[in-house]
C-alpha atoms as a PDB file:
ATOM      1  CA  UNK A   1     113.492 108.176  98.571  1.00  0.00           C
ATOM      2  CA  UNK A   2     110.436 106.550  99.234  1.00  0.00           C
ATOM      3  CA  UNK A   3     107.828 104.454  96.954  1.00  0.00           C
ATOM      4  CA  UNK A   4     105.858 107.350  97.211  1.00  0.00           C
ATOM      5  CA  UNK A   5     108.117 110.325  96.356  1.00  0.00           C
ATOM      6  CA  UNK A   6     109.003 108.740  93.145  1.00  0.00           C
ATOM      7  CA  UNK A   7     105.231 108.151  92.264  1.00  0.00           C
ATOM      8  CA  UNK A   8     104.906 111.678  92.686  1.00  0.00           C
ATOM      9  CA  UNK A   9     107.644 113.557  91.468  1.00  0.00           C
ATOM     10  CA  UNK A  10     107.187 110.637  88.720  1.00  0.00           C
ATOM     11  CA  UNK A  11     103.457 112.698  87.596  1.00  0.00           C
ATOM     12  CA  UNK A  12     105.001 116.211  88.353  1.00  0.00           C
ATOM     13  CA  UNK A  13     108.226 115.238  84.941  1.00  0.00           C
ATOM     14  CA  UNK A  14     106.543 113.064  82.940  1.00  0.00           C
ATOM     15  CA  UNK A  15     103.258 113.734  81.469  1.00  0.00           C
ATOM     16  CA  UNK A  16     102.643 110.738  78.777  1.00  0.00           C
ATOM     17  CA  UNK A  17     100.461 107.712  79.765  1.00  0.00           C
ATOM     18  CA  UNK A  18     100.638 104.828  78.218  1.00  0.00           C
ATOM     19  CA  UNK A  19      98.798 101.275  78.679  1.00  0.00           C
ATOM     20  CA  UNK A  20     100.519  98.284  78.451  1.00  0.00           C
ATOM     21  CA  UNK A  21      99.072  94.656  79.204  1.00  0.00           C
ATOM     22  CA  UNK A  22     101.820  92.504  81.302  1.00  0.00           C
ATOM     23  CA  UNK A  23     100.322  88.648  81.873  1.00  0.00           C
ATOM     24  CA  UNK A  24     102.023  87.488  84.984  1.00  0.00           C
ATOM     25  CA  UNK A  25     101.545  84.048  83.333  1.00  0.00           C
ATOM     26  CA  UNK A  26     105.099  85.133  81.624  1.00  0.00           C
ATOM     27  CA  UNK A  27     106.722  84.585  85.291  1.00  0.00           C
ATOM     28  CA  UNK A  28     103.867  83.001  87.362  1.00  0.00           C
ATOM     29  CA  UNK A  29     101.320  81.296  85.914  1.00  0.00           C
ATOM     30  CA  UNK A  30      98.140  83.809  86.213  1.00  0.00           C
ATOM     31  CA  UNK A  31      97.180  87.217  84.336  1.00  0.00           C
ATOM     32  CA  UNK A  32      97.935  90.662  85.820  1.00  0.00           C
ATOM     33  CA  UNK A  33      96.749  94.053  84.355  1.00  0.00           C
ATOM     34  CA  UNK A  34      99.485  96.823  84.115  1.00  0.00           C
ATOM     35  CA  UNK A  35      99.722 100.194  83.525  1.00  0.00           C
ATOM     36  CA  UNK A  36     102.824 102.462  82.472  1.00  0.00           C
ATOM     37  CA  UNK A  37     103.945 106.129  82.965  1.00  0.00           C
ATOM     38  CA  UNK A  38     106.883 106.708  80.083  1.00  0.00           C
ATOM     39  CA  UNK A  39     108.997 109.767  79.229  1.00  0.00           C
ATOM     40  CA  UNK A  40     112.533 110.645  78.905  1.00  0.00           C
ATOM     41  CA  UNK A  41     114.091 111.442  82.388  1.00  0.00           C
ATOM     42  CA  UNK A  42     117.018 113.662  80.845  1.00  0.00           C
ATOM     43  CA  UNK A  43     115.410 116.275  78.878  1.00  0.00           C
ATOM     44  CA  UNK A  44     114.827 120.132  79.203  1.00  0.00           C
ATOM     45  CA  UNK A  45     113.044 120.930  82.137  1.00  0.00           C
ATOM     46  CA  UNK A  46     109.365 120.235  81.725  1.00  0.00           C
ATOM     47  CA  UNK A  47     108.468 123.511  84.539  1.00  0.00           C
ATOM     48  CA  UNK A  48     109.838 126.637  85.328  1.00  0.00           C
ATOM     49  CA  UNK A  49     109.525 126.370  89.080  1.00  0.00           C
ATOM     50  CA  UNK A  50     112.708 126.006  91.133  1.00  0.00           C
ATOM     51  CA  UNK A  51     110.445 123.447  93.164  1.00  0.00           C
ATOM     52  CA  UNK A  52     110.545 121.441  89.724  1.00  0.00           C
ATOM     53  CA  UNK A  53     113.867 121.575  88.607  1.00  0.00           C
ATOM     54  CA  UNK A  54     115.115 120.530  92.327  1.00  0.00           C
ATOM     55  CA  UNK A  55     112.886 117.575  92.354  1.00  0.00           C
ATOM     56  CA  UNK A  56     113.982 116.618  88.747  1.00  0.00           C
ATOM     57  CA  UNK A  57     117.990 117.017  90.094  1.00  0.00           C
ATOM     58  CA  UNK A  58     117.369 114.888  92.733  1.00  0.00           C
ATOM     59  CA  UNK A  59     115.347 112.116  90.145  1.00  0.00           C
ATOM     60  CA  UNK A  60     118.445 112.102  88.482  1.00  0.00           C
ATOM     61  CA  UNK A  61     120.510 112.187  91.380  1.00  0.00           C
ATOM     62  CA  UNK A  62     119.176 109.189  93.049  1.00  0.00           C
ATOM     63  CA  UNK A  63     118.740 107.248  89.299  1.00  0.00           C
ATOM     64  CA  UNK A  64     122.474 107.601  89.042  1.00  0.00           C
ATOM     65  CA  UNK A  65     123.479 106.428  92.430  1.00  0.00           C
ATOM     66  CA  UNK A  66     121.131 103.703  91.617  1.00  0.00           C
ATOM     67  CA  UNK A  67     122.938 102.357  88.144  1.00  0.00           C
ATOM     68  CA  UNK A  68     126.031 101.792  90.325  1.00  0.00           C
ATOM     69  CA  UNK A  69     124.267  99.343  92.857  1.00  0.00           C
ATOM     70  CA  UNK A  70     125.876  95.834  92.861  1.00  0.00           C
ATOM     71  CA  UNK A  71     122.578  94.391  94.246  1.00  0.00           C
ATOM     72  CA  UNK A  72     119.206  94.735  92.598  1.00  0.00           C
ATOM     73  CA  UNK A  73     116.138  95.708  93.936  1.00  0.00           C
ATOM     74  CA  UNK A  74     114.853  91.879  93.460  1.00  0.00           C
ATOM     75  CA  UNK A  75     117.697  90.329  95.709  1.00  0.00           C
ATOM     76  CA  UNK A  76     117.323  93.053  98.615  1.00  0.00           C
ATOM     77  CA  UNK A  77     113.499  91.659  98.675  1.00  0.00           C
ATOM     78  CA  UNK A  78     114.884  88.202  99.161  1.00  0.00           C
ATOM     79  CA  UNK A  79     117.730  89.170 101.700  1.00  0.00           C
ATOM     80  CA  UNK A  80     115.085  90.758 103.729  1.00  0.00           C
ATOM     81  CA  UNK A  81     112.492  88.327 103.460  1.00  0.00           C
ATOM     82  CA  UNK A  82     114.923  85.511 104.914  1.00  0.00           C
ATOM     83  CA  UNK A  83     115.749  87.531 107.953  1.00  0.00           C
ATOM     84  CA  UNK A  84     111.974  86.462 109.119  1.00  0.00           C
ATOM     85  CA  UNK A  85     110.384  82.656 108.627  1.00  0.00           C
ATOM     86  CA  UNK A  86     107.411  83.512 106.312  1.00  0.00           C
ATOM     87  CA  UNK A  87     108.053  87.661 106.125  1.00  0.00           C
ATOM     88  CA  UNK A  88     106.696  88.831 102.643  1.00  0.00           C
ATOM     89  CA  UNK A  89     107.550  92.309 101.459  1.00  0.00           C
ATOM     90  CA  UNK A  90     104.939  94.937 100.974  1.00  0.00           C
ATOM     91  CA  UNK A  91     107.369  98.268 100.484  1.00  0.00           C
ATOM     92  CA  UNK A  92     111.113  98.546  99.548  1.00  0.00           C
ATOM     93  CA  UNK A  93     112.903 102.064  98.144  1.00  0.00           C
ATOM     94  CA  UNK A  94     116.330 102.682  96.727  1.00  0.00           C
ATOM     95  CA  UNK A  95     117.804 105.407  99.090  1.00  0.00           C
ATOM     96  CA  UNK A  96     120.824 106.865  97.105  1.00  0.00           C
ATOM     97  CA  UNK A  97     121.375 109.812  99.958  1.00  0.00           C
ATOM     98  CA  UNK A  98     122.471 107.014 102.491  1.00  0.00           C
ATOM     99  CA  UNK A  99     126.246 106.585 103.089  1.00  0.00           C
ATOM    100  CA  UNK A 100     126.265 104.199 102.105  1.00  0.00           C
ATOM    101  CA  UNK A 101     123.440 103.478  99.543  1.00  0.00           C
ATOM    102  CA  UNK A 102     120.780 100.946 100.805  1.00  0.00           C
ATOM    103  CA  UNK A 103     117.286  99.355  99.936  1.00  0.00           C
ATOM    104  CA  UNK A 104     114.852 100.360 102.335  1.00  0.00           C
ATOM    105  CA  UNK A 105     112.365  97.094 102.774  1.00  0.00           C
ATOM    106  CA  UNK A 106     109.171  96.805 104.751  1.00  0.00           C
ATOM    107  CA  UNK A 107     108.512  93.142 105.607  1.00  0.00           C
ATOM    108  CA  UNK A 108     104.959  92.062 106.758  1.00  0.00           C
ATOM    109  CA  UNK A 109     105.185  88.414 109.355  1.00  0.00           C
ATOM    110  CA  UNK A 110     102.249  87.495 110.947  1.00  0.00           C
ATOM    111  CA  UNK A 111     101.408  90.251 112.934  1.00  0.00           C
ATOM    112  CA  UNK A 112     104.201  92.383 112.806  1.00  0.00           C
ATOM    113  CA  UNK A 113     105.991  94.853 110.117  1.00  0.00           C
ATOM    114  CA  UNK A 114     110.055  94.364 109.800  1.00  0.00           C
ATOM    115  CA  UNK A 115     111.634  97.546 108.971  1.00  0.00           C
ATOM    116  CA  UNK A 116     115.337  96.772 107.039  1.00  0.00           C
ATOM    117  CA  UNK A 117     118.229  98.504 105.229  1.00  0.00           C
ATOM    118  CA  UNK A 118     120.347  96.333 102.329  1.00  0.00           C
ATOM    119  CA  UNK A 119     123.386  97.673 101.527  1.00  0.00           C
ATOM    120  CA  UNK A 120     122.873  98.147  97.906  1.00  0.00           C
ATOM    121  CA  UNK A 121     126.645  97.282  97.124  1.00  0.00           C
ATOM    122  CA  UNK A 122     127.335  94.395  99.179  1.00  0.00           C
ATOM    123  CA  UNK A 123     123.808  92.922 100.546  1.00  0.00           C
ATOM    124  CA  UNK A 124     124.732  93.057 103.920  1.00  0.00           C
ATOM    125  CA  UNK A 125     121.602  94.421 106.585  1.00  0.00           C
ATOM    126  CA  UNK A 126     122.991  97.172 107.869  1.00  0.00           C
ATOM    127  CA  UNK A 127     121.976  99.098 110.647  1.00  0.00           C
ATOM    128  CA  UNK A 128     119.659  97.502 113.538  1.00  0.00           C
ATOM    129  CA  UNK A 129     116.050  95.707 112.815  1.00  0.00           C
ATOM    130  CA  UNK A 130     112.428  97.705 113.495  1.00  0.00           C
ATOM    131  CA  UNK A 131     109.386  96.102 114.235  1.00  0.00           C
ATOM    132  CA  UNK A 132     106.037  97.658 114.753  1.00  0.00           C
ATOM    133  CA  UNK A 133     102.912  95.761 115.266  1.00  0.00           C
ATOM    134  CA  UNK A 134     100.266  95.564 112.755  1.00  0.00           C
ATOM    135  CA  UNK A 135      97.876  96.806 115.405  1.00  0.00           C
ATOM    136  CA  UNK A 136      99.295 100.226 115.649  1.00  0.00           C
ATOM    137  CA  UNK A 137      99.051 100.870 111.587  1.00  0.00           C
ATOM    138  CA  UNK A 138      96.009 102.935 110.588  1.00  0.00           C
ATOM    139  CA  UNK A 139      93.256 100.996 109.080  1.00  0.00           C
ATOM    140  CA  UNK A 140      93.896 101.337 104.864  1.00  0.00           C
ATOM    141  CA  UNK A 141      97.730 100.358 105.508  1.00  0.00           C
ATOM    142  CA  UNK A 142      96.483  96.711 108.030  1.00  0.00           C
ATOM    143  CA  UNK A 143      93.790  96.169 105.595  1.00  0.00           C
ATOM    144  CA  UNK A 144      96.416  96.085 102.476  1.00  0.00           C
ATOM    145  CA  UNK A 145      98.821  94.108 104.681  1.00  0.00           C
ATOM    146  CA  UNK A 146      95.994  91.709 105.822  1.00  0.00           C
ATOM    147  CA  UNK A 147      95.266  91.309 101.976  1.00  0.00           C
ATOM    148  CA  UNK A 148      98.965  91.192 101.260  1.00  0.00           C
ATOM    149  CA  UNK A 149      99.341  88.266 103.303  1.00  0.00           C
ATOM    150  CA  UNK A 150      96.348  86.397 101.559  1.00  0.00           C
ATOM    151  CA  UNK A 151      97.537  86.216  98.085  1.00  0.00           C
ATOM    152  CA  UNK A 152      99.249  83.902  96.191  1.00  0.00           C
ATOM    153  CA  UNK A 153     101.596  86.218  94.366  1.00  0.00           C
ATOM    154  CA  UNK A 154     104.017  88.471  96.076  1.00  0.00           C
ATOM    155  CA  UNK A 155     105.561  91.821  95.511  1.00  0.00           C
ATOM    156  CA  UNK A 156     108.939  90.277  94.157  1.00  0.00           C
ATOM    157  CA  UNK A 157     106.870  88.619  91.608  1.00  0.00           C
ATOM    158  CA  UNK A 158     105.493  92.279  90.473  1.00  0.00           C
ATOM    159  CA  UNK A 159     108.954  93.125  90.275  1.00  0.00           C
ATOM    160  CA  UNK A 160     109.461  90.547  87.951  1.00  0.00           C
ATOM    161  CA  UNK A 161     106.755  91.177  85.564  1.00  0.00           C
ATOM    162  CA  UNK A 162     107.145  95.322  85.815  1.00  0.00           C
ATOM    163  CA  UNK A 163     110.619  94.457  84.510  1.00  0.00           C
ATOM    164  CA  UNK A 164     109.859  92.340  81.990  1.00  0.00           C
ATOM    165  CA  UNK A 165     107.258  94.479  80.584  1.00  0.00           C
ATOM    166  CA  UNK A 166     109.943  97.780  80.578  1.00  0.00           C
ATOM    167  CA  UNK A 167     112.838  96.148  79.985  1.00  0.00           C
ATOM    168  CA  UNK A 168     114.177  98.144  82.845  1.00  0.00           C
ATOM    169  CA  UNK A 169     115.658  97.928  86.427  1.00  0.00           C
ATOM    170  CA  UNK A 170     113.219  98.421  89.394  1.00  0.00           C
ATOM    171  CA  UNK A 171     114.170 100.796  91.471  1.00  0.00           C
ATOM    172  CA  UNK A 172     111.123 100.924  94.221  1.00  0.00           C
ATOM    173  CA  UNK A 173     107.760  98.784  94.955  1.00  0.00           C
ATOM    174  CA  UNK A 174     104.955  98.961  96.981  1.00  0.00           C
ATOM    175  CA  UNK A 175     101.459  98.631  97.239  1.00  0.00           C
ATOM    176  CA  UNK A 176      98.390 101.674  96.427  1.00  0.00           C
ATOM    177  CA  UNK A 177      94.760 101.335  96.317  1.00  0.00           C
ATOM    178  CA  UNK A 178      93.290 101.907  93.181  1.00  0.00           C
ATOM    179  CA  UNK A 179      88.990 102.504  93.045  1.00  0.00           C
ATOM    180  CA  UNK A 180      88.881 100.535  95.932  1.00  0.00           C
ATOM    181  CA  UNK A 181      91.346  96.997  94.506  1.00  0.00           C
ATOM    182  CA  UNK A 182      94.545  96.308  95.958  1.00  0.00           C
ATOM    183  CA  UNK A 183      97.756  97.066  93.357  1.00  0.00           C
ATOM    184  CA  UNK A 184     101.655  96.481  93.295  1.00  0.00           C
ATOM    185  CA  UNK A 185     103.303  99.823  92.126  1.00  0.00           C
ATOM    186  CA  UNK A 186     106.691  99.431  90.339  1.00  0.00           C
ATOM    187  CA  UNK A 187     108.994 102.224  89.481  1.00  0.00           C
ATOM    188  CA  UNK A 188     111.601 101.223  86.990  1.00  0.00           C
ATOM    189  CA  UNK A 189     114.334 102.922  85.502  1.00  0.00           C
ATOM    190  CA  UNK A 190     114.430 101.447  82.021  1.00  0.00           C
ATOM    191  CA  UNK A 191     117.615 103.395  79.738  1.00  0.00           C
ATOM    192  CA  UNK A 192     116.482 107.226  80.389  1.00  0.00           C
ATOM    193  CA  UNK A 193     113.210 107.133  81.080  1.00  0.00           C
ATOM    194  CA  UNK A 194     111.449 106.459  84.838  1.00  0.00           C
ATOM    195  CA  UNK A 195     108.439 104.273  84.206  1.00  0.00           C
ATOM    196  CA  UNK A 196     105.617 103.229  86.677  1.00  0.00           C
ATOM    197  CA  UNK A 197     103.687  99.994  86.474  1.00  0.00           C
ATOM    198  CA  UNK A 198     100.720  99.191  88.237  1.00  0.00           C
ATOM    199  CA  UNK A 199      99.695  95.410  88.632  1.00  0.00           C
ATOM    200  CA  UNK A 200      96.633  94.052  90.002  1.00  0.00           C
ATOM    201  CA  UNK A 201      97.158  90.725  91.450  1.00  0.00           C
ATOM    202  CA  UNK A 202      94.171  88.098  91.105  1.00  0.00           C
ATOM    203  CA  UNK A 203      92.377  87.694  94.106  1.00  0.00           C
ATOM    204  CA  UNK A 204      92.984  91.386  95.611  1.00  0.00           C
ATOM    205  CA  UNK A 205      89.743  92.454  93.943  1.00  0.00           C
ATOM    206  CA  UNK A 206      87.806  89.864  96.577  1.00  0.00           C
ATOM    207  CA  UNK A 207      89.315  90.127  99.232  1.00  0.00           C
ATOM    208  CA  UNK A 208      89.444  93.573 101.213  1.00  0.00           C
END
């Protein structure tokens, strides 16, 4: 399950915004702006729609394969970041429908993306390494590498704060454009509720 499926099956169950300041000075030394999706993940139904119910099954599907990983999201950014001399992160997904479950991490190294899968129970890389060159990307997704690669703070450090701020487990990360800025977007399972934070790091506003 990607970054992106959970944003948006995240808006399709749960319907109550709420805005929370995170200061990344907690973890790294410089402010960061956040902002939080919250509601309870094992309630009634919140549509009719078979569509809806499926996608809320599978939420709670994937949530629950994810409580038993041994490894957290935060360590299968590390393990994939040291498979590359200066690789950063810019995308990593829990995947509870692989046998067996893995991380799914994106890595960005000078001008190439790494493409890994980390066990979730044991940390080990499984499966063999993709790399595609940042050349080949369409322009929004080199442009938010290129930026990606220019600031100070990275994506595990999102993770950090996003966890902090929800006292909650991340279980995917990844970067969005929002009005034009550069944003980490956390999804964290914190007790039953699915939360999404969204950080903007300083600098991404100047640099595009």
């Amino acid at each position: 399950m990607t970054t992106g499926r959970l944003r948006k099956l995240g808006h399709r169950m749960f319907g109550t915004w709420l805005l929370a300041i995170a200061l990344l000075s907690l973890l790294v030394a410089s402010p960061a702006r956040a902002i939080a999706t919250t509601d309870a993940a094992g309630g009634a139904p919140l549509q009719n729609d078979d569509s809806a119910q499926l996608d809320a099954q599978a939420v709670r599907r994937e949530i629950d394969s994810f409580r038993a990983a041994q490894i957290s999201l935060r360590q299968a950014v590390a393990i994939a970041e040291a498979q590359h001399a200066g690789a950063t992160a810019a995308d990593i997904s829990f995947d509870g429908g692989a046998d067996p479950a893995v991380y799914r991490v994106k890595t960005v190294q000078r001008d190439r993306v790494w493409q890994h899968a980390i066990n979730a129970a044991t940390g080990e890389v499984t499966g063999g390494e993709a790399a595609l060159p940042l050349a080949m990307l369409d322009d929004e997704d080199r442009s938010n590498l290129v930026v990606l690669r220019g600031l100070r703070h990275r994506l595990s450090d999102a993770v950090r704060v996003a966890e902090h701020a929800t006292s909650g487990r991340a279980i995917s990360g990844g970067l969005t454009r929002e009005r034009g800025r550069l944003n980490f977007v956390i999804v964290v399972v914190s007790g039953a509720d699915l939360k999404e934070v969204i950080l903007e790091p300083p600098g991404a506003a100047r640099k595009r």
